[in-house]
C-alpha atoms as a PDB file:
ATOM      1  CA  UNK A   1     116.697 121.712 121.865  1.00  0.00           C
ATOM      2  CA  UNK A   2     113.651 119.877 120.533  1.00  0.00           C
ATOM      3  CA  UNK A   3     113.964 115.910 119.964  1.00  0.00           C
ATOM      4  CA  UNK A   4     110.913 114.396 117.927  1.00  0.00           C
ATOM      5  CA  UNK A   5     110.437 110.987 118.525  1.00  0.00           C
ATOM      6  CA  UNK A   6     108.112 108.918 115.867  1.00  0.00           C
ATOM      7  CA  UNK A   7     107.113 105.565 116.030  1.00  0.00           C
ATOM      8  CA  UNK A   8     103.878 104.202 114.770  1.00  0.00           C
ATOM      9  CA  UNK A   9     102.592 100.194 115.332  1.00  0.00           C
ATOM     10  CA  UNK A  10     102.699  99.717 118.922  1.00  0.00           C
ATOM     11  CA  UNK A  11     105.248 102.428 119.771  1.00  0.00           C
ATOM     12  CA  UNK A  12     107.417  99.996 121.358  1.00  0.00           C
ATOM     13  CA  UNK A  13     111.072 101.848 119.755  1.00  0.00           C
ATOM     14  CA  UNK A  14     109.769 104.714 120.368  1.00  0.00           C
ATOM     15  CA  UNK A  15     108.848 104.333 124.239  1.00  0.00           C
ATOM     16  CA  UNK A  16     112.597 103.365 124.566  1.00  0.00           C
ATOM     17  CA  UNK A  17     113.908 106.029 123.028  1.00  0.00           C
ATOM     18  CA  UNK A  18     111.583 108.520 124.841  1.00  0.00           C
ATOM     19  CA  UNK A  19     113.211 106.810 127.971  1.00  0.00           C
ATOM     20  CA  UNK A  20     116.059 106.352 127.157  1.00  0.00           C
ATOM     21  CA  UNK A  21     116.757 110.281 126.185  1.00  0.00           C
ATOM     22  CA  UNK A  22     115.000 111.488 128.781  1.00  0.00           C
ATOM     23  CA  UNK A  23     117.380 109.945 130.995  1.00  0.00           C
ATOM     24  CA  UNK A  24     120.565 110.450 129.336  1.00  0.00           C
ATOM     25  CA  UNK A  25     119.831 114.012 127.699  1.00  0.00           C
ATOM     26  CA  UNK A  26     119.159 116.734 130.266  1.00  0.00           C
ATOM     27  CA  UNK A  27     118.510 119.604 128.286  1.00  0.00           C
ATOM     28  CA  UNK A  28     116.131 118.645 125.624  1.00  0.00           C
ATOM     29  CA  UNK A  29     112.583 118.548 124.690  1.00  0.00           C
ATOM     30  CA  UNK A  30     111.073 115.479 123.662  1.00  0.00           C
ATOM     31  CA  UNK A  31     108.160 115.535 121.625  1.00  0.00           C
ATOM     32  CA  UNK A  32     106.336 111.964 121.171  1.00  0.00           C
ATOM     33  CA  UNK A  33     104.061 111.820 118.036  1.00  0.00           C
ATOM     34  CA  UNK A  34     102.712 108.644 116.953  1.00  0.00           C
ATOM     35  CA  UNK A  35     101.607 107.348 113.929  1.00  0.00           C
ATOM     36  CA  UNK A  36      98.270 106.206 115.328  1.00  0.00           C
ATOM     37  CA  UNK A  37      97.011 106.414 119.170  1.00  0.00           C
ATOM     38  CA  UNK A  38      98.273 103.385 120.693  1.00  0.00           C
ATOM     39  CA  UNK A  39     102.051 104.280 119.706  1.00  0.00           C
ATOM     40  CA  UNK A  40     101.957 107.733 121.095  1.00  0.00           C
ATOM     41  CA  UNK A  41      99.850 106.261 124.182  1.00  0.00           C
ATOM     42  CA  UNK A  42     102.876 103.318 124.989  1.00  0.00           C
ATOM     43  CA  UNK A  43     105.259 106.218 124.257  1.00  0.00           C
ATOM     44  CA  UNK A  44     103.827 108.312 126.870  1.00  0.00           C
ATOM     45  CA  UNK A  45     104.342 105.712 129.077  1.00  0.00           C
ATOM     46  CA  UNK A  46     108.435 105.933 128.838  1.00  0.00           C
ATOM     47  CA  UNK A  47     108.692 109.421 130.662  1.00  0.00           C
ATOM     48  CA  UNK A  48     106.318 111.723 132.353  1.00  0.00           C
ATOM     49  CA  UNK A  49     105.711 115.273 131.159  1.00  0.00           C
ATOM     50  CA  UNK A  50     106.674 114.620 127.916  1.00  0.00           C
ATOM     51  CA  UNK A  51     104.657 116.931 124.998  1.00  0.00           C
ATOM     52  CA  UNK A  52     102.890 114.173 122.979  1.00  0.00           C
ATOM     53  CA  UNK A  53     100.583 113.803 119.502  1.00  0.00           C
ATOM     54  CA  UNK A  54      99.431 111.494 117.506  1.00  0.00           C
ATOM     55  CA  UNK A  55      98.730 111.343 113.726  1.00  0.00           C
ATOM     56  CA  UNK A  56      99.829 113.423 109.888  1.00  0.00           C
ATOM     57  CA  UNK A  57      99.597 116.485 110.755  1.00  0.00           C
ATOM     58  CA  UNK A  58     100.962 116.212 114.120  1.00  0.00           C
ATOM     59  CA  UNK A  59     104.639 114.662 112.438  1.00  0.00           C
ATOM     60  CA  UNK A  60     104.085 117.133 109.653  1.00  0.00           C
ATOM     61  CA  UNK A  61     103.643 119.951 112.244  1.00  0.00           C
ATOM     62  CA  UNK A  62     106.255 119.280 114.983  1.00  0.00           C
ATOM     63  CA  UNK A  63     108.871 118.403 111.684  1.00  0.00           C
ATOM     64  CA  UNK A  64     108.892 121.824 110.856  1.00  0.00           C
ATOM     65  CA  UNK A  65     110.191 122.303 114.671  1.00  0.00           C
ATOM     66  CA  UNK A  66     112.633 119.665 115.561  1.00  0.00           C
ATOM     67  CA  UNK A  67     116.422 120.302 115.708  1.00  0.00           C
ATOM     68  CA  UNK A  68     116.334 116.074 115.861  1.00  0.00           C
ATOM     69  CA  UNK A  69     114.459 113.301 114.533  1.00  0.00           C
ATOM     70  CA  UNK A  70     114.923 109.994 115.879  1.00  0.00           C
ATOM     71  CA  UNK A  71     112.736 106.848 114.913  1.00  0.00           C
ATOM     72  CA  UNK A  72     112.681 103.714 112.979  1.00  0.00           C
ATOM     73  CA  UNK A  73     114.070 103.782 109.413  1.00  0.00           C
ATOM     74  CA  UNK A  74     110.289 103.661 108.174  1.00  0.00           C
ATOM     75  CA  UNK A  75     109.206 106.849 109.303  1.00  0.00           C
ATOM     76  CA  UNK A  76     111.118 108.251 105.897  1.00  0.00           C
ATOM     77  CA  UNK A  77     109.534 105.837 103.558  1.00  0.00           C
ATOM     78  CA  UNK A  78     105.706 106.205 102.086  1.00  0.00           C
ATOM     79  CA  UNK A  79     103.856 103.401 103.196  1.00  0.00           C
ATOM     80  CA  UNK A  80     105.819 101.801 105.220  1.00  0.00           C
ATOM     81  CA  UNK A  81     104.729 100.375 108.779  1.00  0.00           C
ATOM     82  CA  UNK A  82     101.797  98.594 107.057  1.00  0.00           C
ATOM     83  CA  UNK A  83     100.940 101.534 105.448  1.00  0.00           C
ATOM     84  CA  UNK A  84     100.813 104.028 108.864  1.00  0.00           C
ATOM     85  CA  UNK A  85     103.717 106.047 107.637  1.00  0.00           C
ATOM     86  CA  UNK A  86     101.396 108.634 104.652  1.00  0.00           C
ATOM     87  CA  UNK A  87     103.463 109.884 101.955  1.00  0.00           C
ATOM     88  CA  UNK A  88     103.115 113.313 103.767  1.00  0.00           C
ATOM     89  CA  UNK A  89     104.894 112.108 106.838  1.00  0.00           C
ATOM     90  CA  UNK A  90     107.546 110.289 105.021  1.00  0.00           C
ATOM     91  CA  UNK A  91     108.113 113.631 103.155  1.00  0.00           C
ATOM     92  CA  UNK A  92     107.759 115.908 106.364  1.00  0.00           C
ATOM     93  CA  UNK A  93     110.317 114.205 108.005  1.00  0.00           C
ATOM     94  CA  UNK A  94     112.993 113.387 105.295  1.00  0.00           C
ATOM     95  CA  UNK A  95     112.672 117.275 103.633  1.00  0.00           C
ATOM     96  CA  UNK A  96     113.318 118.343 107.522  1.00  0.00           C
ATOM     97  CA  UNK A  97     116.230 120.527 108.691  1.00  0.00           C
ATOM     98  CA  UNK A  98     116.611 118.743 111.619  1.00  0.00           C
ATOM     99  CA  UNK A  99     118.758 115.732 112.048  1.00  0.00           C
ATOM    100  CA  UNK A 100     118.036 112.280 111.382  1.00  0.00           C
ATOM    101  CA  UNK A 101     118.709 109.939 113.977  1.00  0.00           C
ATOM    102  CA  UNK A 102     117.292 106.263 112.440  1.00  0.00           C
ATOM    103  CA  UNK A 103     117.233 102.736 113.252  1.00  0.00           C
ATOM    104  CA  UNK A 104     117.332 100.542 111.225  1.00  0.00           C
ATOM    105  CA  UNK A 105     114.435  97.675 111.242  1.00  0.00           C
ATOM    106  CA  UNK A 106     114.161  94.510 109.839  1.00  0.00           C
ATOM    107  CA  UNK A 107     110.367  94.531 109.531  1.00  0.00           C
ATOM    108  CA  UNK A 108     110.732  97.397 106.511  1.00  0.00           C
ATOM    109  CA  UNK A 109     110.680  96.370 103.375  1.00  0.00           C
ATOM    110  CA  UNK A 110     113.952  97.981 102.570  1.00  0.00           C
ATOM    111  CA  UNK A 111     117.917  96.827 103.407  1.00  0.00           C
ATOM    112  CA  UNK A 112     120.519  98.743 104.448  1.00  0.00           C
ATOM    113  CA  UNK A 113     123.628  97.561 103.433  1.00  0.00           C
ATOM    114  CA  UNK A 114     126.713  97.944 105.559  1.00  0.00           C
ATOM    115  CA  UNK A 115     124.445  97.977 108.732  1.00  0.00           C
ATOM    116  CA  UNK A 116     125.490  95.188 111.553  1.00  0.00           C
ATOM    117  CA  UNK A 117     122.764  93.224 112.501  1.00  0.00           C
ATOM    118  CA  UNK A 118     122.229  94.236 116.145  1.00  0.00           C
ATOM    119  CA  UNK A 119     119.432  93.980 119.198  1.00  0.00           C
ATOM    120  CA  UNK A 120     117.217  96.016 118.888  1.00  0.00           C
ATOM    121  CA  UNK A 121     118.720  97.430 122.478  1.00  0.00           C
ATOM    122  CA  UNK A 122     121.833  98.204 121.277  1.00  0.00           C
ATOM    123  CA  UNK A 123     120.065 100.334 118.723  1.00  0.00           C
ATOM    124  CA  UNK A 124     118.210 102.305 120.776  1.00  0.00           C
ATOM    125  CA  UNK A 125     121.329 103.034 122.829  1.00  0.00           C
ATOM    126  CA  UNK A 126     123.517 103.702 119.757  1.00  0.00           C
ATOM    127  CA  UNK A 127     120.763 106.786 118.647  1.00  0.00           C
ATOM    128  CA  UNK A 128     120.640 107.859 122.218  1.00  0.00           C
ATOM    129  CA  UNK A 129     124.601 108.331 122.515  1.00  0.00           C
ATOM    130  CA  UNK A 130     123.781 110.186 119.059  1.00  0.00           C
ATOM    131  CA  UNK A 131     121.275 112.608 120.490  1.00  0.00           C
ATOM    132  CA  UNK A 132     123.698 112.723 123.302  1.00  0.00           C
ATOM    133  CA  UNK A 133     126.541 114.147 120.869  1.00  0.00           C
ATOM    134  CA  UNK A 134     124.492 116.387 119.061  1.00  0.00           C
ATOM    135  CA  UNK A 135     122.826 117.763 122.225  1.00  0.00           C
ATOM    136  CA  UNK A 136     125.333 118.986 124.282  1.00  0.00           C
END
C-alpha cells in the first residue's frame, strides 16, 4: 500500500508523520513529496529509505498512485501555505482516489468547524492510528 505524505514550509508535519507511520505501519510505502526542497529534505530526515520528491509535478504524479494521502488541511486548497500549495496540487490531491487523511492547521486561512482544538502531537498520532486502520 502506498502512503503519500505532503507537507510544504519547513516540512515539520510531515517529518512526523513520515516517522510516525513508518513506525507504526509495517506494510506500507511512504512516499515524501514536498512542496519545495527544504520540506521534502526535513521529511527525509524522519525515516531512512523512504522514496522522496519535491515540487507540482511530483504531488501531481505520485497522486495518481497513492491508496492514502495524509498532510496538512492546506495541501487541498489553491494557494494556501503562502502560496506553495499551486492550484494543480490542490486539485491533484483533492480529485484523488486515494484517501484523505488531513490535519487540520491553524495557520490556513480556512476553519473547520466541529474540530477540537488539539497539539499538534495528538494530530499527528490521530492520522497515524488512521493510516493504521486503513492499512491493515
Amino acid at each position: 500500500m502506498n502512503v503519500l505524505v505532503i507537507d510544504g514550509q519547513g516540512g515539520g508535519v510531515g517529518r512526523s508523520l513520515v516517522e510516525a507511520i513508518s513506525n507504526k505501519c509495517k506494510n506500507v510505502n511512504i512516499i515524501a513529496v514536498g512542496t519545495n526542497s527544504a520540506a521534502t529534505t526535513n521529511m527525509l530526515k524522519g525515516r531512512a529509505g523512504v522514496d522522496a520528491a519535491t515540487g507540482e509535478n511530483a504531488v501531481v504524479y505520485n497522486c495518481r498512485y497513492a491508496d492514502v494521502i495524509v498532510g496538512p488541511i492546506g495541501i487541498v486548497m489553491a494557494n494556501s501555505m503562502f502560496g506553495e500549495v499551486t492550484p494543480k496540487m490542490a486539485e491533484a490531491v483533492s480529485s484523488s482516489q486515494a484517501r484523505l487523511i488531513l490535519i487540520p492547521m491553524n495557520r490556513c486561512h480556512a476553519t473547520v468547524i466541529g474540530v477540537t482544538e488539539k497539539k499538534l502531537p495528538e494530530y499527528i498520532e490521530e492520522a497515524v492510528n488512521q493510516v493504521l486502520q486503513i492499512t491493515e
